[in-house]
Protein backbone atom coordinates (compact mmCIF):
# COMPACT_ATOMS: atom_id res chain seq x y z
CA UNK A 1 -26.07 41.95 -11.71
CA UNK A 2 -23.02 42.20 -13.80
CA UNK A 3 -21.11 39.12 -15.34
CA UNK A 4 -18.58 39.64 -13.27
CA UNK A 5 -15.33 36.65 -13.39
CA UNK A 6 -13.92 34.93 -10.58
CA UNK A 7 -10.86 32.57 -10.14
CA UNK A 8 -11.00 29.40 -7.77
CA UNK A 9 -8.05 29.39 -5.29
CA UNK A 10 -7.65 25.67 -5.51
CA UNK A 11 -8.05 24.89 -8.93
CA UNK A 12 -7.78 28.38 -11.15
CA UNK A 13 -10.87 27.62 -12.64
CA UNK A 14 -12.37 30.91 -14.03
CA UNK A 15 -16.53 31.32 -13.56
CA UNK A 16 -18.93 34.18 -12.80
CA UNK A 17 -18.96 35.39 -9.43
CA UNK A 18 -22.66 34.23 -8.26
CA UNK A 19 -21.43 30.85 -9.08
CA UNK A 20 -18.39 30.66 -6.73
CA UNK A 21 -18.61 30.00 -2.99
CA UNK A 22 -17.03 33.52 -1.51
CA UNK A 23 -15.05 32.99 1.59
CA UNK A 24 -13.98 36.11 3.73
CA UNK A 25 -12.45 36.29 7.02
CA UNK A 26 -13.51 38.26 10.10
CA UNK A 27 -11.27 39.72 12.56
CA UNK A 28 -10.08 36.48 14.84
CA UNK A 29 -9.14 34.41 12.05
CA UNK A 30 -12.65 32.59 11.42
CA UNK A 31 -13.67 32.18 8.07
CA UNK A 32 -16.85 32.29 6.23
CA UNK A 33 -19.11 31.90 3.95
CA UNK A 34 -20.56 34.99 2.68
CA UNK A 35 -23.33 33.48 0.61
CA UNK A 36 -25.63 37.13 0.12
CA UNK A 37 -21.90 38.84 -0.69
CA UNK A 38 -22.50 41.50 1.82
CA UNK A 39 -19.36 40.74 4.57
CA UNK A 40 -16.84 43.69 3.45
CA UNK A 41 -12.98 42.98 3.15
CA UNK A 42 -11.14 40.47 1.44
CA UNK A 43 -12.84 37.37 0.40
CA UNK A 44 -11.78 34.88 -1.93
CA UNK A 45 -13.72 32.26 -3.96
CA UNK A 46 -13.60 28.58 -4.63
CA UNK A 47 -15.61 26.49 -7.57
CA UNK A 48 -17.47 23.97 -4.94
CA UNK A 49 -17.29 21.42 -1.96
CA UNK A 50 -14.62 19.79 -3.12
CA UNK A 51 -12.32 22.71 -3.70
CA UNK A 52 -13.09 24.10 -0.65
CA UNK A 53 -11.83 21.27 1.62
CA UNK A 54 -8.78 20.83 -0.52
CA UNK A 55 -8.01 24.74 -0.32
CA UNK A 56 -8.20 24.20 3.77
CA UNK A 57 -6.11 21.15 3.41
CA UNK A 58 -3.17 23.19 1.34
CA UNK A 59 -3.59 26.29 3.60
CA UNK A 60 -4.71 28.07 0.48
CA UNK A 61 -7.03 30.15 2.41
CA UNK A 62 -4.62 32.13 4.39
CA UNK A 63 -2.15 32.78 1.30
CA UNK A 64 -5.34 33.93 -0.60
CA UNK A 65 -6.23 36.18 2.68
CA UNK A 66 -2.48 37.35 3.03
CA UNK A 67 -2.41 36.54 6.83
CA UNK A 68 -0.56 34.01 8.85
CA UNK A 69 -3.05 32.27 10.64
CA UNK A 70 -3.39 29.07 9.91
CA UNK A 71 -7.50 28.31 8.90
CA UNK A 72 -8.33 24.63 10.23
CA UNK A 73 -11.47 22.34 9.46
């Protein structure tokens, strides 16, 4: 696998992707968690738990997704 770099959405931290939790959205609005990377589309990554529920809590997930839903708990 290559060392390739991600960037949190909630906090900017910069690591390598297989560390980051990937998030991608399917086609009603649901997110996930695409833990074995295959979902296709947009995803976008965050560091760890924490970042996660403060991403949901900022609506950082949609912005990062570039839709207008609104992503709740």
């Amino acid at each position: 696998m290559r060392n390739t770099l991600r960037t949190c959405i909630n906090c900017a931290v910069v690591d390598l992707q297989e560390r980051m939790i990937r998030l991608v959205h399917d086609n009603d609005g649901t997110i996930l968690v695409d833990a074995p990377r295959q979902v296709g589309g947009r995803g976008a990554y965050v560091c760890n738990q924490k970042c996660l529920n403060q991403a949901l809590q900022k609506k950082k997930i949609s912005k990062a997704h570039r839709t207008k839903k609104q992503i709740t708990k």
